[in-house]
Protein backbone atom coordinates (compact mmCIF):
# COMPACT_ATOMS: atom_id res chain seq x y z
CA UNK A 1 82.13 130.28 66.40
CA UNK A 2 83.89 129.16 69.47
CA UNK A 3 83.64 125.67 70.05
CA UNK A 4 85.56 123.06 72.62
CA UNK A 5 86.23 119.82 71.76
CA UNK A 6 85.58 118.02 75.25
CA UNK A 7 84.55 114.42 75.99
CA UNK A 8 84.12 113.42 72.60
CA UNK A 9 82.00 116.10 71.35
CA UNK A 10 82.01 120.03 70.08
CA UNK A 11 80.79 122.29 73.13
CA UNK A 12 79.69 126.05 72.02
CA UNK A 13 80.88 128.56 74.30
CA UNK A 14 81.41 132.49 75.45
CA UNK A 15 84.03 134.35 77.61
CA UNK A 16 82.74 138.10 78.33
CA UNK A 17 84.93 140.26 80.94
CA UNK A 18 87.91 139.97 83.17
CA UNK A 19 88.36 139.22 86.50
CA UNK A 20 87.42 135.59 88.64
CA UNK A 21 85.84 133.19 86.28
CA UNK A 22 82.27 132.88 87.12
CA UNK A 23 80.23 130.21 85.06
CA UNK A 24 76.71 130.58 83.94
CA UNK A 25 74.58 127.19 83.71
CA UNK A 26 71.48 126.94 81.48
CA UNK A 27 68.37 124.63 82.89
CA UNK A 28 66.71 121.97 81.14
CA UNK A 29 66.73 122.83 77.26
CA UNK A 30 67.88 125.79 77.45
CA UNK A 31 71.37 127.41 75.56
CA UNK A 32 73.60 130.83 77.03
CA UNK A 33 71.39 133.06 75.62
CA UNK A 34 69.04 133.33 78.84
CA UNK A 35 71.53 135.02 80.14
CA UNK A 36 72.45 137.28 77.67
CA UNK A 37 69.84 139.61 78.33
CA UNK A 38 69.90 140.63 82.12
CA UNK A 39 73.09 138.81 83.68
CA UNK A 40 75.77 138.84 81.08
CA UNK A 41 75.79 142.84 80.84
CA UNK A 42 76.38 143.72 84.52
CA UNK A 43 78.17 140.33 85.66
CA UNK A 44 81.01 140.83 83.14
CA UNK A 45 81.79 144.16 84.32
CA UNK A 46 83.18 142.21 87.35
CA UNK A 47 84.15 139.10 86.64
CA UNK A 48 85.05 136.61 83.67
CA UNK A 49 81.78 135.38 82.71
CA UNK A 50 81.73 131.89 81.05
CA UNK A 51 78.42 130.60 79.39
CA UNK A 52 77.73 127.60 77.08
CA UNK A 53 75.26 125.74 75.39
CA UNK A 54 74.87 121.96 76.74
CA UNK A 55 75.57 119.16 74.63
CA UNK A 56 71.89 118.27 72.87
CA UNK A 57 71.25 122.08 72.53
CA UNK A 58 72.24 125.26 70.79
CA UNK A 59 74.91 125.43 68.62
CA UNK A 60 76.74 122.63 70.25
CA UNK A 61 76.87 118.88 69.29
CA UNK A 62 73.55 116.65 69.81
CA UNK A 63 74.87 113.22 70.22
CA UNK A 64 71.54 110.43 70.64
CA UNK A 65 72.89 109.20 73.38
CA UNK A 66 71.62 109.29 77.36
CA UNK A 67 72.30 112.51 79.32
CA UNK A 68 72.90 113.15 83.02
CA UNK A 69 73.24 115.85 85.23
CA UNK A 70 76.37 114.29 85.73
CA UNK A 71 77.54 114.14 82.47
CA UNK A 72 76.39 117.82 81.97
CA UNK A 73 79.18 118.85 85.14
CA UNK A 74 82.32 116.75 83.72
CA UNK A 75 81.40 118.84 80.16
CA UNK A 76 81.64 121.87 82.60
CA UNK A 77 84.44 121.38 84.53
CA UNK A 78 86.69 120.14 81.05
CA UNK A 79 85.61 123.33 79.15
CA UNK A 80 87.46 124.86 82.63
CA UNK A 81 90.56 122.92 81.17
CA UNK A 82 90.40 124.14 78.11
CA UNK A 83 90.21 127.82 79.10
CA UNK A 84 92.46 127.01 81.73
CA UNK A 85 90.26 128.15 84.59
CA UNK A 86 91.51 126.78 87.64
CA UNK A 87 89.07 127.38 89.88
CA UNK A 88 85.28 129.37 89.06
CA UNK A 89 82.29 130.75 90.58
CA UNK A 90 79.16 128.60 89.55
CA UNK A 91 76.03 129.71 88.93
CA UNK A 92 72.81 127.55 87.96
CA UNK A 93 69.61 128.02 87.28
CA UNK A 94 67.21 125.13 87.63
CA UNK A 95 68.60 121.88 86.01
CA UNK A 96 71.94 124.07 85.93
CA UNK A 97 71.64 124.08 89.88
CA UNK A 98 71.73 120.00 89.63
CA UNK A 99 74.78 120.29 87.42
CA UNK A 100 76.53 122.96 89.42
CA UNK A 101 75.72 120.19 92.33
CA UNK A 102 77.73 117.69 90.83
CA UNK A 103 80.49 120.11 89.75
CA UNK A 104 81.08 120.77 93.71
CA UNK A 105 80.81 117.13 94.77
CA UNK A 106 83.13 115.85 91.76
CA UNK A 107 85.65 118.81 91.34
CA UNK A 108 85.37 120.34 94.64
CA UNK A 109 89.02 122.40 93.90
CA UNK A 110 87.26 124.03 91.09
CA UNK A 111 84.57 125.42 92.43
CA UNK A 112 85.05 128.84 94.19
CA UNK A 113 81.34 129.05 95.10
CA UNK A 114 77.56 128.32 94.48
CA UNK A 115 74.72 130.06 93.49
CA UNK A 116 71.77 127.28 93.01
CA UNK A 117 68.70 129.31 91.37
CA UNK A 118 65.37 127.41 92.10
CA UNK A 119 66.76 124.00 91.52
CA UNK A 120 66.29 120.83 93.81
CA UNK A 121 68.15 118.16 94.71
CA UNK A 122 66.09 115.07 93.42
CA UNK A 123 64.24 113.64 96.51
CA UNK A 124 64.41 116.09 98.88
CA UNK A 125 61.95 114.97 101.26
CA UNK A 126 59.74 111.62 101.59
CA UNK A 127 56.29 113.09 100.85
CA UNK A 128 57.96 113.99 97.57
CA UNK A 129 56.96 112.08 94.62
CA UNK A 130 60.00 112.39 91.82
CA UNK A 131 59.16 111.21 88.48
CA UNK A 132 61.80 108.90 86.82
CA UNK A 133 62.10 109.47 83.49
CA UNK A 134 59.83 111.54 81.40
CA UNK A 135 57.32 112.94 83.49
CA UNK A 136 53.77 112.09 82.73
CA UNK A 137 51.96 115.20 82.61
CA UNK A 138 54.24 116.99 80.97
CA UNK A 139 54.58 114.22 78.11
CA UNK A 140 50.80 113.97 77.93
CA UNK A 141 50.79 117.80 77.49
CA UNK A 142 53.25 118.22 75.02
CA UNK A 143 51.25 115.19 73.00
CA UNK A 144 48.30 117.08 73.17
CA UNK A 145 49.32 120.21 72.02
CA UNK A 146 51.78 119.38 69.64
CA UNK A 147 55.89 119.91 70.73
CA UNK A 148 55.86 123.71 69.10
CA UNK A 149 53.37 124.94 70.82
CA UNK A 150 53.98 122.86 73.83
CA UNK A 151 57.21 124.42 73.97
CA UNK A 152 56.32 128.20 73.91
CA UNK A 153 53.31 127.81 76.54
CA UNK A 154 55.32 125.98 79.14
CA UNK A 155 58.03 128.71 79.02
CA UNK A 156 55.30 131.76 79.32
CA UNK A 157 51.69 130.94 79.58
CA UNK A 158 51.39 129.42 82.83
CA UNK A 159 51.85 130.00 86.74
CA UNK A 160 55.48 128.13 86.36
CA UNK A 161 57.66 130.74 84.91
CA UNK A 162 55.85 133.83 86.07
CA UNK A 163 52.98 135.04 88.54
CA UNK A 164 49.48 135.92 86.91
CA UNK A 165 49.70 139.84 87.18
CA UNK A 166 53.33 139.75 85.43
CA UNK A 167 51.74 137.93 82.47
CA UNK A 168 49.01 140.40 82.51
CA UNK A 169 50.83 144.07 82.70
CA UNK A 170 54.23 142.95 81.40
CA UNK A 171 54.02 142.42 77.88
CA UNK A 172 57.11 143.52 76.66
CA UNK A 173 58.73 141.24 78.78
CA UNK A 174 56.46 138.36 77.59
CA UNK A 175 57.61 139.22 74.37
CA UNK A 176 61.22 139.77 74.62
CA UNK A 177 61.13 135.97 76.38
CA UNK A 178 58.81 134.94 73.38
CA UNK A 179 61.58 135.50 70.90
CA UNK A 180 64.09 133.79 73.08
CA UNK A 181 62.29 130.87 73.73
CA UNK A 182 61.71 130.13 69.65
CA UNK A 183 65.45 131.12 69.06
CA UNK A 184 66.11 128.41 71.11
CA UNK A 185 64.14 125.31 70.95
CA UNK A 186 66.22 122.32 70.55
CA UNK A 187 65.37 119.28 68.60
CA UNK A 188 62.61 117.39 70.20
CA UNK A 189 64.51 114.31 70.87
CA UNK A 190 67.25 116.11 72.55
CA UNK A 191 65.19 117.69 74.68
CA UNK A 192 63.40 114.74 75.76
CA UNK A 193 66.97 113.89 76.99
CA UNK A 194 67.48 116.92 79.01
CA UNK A 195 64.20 116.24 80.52
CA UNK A 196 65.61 112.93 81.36
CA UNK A 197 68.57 113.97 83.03
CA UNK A 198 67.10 116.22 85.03
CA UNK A 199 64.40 113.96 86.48
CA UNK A 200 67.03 111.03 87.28
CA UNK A 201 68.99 113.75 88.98
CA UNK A 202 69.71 112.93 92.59
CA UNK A 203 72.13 114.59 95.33
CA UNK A 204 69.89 114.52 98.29
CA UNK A 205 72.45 112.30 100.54
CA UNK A 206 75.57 113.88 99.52
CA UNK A 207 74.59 117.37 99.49
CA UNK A 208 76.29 117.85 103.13
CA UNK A 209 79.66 116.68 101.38
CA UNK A 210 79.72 120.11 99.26
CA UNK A 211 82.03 122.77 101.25
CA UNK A 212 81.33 125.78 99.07
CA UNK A 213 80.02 128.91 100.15
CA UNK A 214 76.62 128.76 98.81
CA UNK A 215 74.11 131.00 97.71
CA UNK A 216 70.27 129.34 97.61
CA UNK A 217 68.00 131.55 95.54
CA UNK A 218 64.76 130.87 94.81
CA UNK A 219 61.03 132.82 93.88
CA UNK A 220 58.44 132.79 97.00
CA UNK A 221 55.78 131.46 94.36
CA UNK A 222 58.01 129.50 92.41
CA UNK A 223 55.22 126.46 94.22
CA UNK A 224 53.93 124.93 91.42
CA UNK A 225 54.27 120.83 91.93
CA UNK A 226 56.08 119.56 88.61
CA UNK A 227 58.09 116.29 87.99
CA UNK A 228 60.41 117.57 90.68
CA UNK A 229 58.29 118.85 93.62
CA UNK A 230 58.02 122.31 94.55
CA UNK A 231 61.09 124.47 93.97
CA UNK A 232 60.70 127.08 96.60
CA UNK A 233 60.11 123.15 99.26
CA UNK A 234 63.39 122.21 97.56
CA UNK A 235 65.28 125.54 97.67
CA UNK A 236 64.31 125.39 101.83
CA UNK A 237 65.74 121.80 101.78
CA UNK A 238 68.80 122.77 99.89
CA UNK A 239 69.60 125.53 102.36
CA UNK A 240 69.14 123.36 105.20
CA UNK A 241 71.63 120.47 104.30
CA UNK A 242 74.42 122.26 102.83
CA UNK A 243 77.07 123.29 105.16
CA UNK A 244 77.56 126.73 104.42
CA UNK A 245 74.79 128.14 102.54
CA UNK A 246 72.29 130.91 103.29
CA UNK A 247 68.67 131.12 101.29
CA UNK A 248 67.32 134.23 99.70
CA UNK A 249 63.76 134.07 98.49
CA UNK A 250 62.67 136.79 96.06
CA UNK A 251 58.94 137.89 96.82
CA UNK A 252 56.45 137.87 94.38
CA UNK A 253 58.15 136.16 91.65
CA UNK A 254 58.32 132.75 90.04
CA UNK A 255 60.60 130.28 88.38
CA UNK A 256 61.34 133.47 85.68
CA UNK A 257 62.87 135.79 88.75
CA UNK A 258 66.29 135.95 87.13
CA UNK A 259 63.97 137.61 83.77
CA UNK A 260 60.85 139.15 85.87
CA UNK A 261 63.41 141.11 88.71
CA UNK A 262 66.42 140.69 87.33
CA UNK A 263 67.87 144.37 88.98
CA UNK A 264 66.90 143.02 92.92
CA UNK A 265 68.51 139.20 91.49
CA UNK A 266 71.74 140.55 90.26
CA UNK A 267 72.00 142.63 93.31
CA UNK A 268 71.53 139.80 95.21
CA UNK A 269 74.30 137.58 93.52
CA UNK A 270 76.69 140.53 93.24
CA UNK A 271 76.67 141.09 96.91
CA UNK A 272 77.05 137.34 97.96
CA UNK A 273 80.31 137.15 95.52
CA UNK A 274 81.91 140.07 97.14
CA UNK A 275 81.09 138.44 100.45
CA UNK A 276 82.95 135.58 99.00
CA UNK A 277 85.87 137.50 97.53
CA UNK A 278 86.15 139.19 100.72
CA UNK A 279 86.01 136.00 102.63
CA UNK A 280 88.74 134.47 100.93
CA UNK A 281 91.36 137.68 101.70
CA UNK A 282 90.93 137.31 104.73
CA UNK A 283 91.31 133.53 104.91
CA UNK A 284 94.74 134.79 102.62
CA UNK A 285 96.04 136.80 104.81
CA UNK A 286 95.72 134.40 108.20
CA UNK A 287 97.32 132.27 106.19
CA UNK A 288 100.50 134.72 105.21
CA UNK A 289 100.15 135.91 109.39
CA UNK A 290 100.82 132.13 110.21
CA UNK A 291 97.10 131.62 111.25
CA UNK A 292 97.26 134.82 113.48
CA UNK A 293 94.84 138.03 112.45
């Protein structure tokens, strides 16, 4: 089992393909597997796909100690050190957005580009209410029902992760997210953590400081008001304050696009990477010219 020792703990880890390291980043409680299904098979035919469970989940070490969004990006960036990565493509998908944030603000060198995948930048506009700490509906929720069950629901049986109709006429994908979401429920406390982290995430003022080519992805109904507003409001705002960033939203899906569409998703990634790629030859070859084209 491939593990890192990084800042003091054991990180569990996959490489997949060749090519320009691009790094997948799990959301809140979540391990690598998400991706294994739907991104891992067609991104690693291009690139050198890293993915890794977060400290507090998975197979890697659970310390009982406060997390951070913060914390989460310097155990990114030092697994690049020990694969000796030098600079990546970063990918993340909701909390993983918020750590591919800091990644970009705090190792800038490293990071080749950006794709944030309904994520938010912690206040994000002043009507916005952010809960600190553990949110209360979602505590009160997962009192109610018990954390087992809470757990399973919140992932599939709701408006969050998927629109009405897809829950209704797509059960084998209900199913084949069923199994993954039981395979990988972390230790409550853990979790509780993550949830943490996420909700004392904020970037809002320094998101203009991130030069990265950036891809903003998001689902048109991924609307519904959590702990951290609307994610398709704080895609939008995203978009809007980073330098160099363009927004893609993906009709008719939810926070579960990346599972729900994940051909039209891919497509969408692959094409802003080459974009990239091809961006950076040409910057390459002004620079051999002397600056002249």
């Amino acid at each position: 089992m491939p593990l890192a020792s990084i800042n003091g703990i054991n990180l569990y880890y996959e490489t997949h393909g060749a090519g320009e390291a691009l790094m997948l980043i799990s959301g809140t409680g979540g391990t690598c597997d998400s991706w294994r299904p739907y991104q891992l098979p067609v991104f690693s035919q291009h690139y050198q796909v890293i993915i890794f469970d977060h400290r507090g989940v998975g197979r890697s070490d659970k310390p009982d100690e406060a997390y951070s969004t913060r914390g989460f990006a310097a155990d990114a960036v030092a697994l690049l050190d020990v694969l000796h990565v030098e600079r990546a493509h970063i990918m993340g998908h909701s909390m993983g957005g918020r750590v591919a944030q800091w990644m970009a603000l705090d190792a800038p060198k490293r990071v080749r580009s950006l794709i944030l995948s309904s994520t938010g930048s912690g206040k994000y506009a002043p009507h916005v209410e952010i809960l600190r700490g553990l949110p209360l509906k979602q505590t009160e929720a997962m009192l109610q029902l018990g954390y087992e069950h809470w757990w399973e629901t919140h992932f599939l049986d709701n408006d969050f992760m998927f629109p009405p109709e897809v829950r209704e006429n797509r059960p084998q994908l209900l199913e084949e997210r069923r199994h993954l979401v039981r395979e990988s429920k972390p230790p409550l406390r853990p979790y509780l953590r993550h949830v943490i982290a996420r909700q004392e995430h904020e970037t809002t003022r320094l998101i203009p400081l991130i030069s990265a080519p950036t891809l903003v992805l998001v689902g048109a109904e991924d609307t519904t008001v959590g702990g951290t507003g609307s994610h398709l409001e704080s895609a939008r705002a995203l978009a809007e304050r980073l330098p160099d960033a363009r927004l893609h939203v993906v009709e008719g899906a939810a926070h579960g696009y990346l599972w729900q569409k994940p051909a039209q998703a891919n497509q969408i990634v692959m094409e802003f990477l080459s974009a990239v790629q091809g961006r950076y030859a040409t910057v390459a070859v002004c620079e051999r010219k002397g600056g002249r084209y």
